[in-house]
Protein backbone atom coordinates (compact mmCIF):
# COMPACT_ATOMS: atom_id res chain seq x y z
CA UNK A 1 0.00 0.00 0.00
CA UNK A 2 2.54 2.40 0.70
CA UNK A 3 4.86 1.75 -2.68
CA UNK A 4 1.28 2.93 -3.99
CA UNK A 5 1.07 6.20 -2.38
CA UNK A 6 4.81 6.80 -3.35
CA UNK A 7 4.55 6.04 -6.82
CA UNK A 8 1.51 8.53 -6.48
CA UNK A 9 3.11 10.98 -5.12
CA UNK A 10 5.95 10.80 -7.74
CA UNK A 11 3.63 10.76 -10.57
CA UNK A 12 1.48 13.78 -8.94
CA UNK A 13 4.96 15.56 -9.24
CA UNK A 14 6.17 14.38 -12.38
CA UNK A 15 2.83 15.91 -13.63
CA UNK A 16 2.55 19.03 -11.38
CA UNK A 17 6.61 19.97 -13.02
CA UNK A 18 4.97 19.24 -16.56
CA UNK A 19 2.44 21.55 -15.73
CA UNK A 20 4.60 24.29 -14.53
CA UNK A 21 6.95 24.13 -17.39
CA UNK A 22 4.39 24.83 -20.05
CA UNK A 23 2.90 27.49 -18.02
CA UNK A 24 6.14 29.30 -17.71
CA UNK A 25 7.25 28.75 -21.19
CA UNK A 26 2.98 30.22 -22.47
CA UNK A 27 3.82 33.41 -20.20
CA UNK A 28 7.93 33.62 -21.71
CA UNK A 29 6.91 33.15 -25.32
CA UNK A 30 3.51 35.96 -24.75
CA UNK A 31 5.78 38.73 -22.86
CA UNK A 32 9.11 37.89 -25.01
CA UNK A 33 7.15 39.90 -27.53
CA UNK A 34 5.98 43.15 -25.24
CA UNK A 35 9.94 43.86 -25.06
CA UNK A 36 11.09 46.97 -27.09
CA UNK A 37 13.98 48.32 -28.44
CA UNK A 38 15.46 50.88 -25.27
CA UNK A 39 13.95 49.80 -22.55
CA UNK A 40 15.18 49.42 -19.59
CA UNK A 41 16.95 45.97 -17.88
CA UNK A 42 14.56 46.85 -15.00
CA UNK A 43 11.25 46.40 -17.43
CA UNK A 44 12.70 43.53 -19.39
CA UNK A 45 13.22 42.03 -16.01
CA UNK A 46 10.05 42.91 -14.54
CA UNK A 47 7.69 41.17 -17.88
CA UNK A 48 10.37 38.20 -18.51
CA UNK A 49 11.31 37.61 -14.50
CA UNK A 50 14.85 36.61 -13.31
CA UNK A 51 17.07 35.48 -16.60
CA UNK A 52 17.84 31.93 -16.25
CA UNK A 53 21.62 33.03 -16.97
CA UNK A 54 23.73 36.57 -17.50
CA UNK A 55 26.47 37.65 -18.21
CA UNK A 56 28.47 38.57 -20.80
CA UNK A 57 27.29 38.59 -24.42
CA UNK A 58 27.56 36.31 -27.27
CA UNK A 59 27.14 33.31 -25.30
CA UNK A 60 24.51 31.27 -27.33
CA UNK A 61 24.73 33.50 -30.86
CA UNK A 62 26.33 36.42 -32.07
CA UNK A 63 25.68 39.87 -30.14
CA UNK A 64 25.55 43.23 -31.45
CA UNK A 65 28.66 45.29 -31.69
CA UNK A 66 27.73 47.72 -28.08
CA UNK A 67 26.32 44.96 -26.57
CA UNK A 68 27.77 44.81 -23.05
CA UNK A 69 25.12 42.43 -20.79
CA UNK A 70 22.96 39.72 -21.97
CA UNK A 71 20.10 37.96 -20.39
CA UNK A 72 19.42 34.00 -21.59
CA UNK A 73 16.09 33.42 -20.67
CA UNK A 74 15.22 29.31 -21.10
CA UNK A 75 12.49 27.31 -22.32
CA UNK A 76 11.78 24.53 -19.70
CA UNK A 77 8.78 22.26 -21.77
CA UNK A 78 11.54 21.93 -24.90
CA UNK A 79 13.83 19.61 -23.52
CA UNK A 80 15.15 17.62 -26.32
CA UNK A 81 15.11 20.75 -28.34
CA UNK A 82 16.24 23.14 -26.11
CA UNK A 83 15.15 27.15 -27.21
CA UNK A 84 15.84 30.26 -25.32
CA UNK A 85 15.21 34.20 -25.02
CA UNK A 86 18.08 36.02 -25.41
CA UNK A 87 18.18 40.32 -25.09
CA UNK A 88 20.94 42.05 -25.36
CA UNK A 89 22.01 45.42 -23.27
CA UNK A 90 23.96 47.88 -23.78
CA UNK A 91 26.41 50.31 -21.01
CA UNK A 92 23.53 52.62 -20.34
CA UNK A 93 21.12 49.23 -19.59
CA UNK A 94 18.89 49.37 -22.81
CA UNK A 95 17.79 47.15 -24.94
CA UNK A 96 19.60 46.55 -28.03
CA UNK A 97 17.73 43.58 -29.32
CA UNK A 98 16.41 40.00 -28.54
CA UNK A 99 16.25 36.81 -30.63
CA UNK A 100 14.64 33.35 -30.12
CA UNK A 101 17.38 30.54 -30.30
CA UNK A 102 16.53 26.95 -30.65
CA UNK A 103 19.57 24.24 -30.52
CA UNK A 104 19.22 20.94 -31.29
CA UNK A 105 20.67 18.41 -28.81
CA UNK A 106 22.58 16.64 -31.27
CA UNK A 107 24.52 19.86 -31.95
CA UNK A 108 25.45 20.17 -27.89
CA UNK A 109 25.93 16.64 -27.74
CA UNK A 110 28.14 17.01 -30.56
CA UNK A 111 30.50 19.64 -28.96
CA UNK A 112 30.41 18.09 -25.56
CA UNK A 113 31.80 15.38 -27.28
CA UNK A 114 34.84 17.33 -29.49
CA UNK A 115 35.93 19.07 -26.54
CA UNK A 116 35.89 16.00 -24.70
CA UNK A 117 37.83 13.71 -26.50
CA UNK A 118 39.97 16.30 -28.04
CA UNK A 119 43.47 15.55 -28.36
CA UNK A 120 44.84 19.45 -27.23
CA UNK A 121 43.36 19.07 -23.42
């Protein structure tokens, strides 16, 4: 009786994390497109929430020339497929720009694997 209610419990949560990943990535994907051109890091951060990663830019695909922050923002229902939200800042904390990105995992796996077994390490 009890491996029952644990295997419940597991599923309940397997489902409930489902559940929360497509609702995050609905809200991402419907407020990725209220961002604009100069505003603000505070704004961006305010519709989009914390960025899953920041730093500096160029990280996942070429950055404009005064870009000098970038926010990756990630997709949490796409996981074999993984897609993201990147913006780019400049000095003064404005938008620059923002692009969808979508790599495939064969691509990652693929690097993982070069740098891996690569004979210069």
């Amino acid at each position: 009786m009890s491996a029952r209610i644990v295997f419940f419990v597991i599923a309940l949560g397997i489902v409930g994390a489902f559940a929360w990943a497509y609702h995050h990535d609905a809200e991402l994907r419907k407020n990725a497109m209220l961002v604009n051109l100069g505003d603000p890091n505070e704004a961006v951060r305010e519709l989009l929430g914390d960025p899953s990663s920041e730093g500096s830019c160029g990280k996942l695909s070429p950055a404009p020339v005064k870009c000098t922050d970038e926010y990756i923002y990630k997709y949490y229902y796409s996981v074999f497929q993984p897609q993201y939200e990147v913006v780019w800042f400049d000095s003064s904390g404005k938008v620059l720009g923002e692009q969808h990105v979508q790599r495939s995992e064969e691509r990652r796996v693929g690097k993982e694997c070069r740098s891996r077994w690569s004979p210069y390490h």
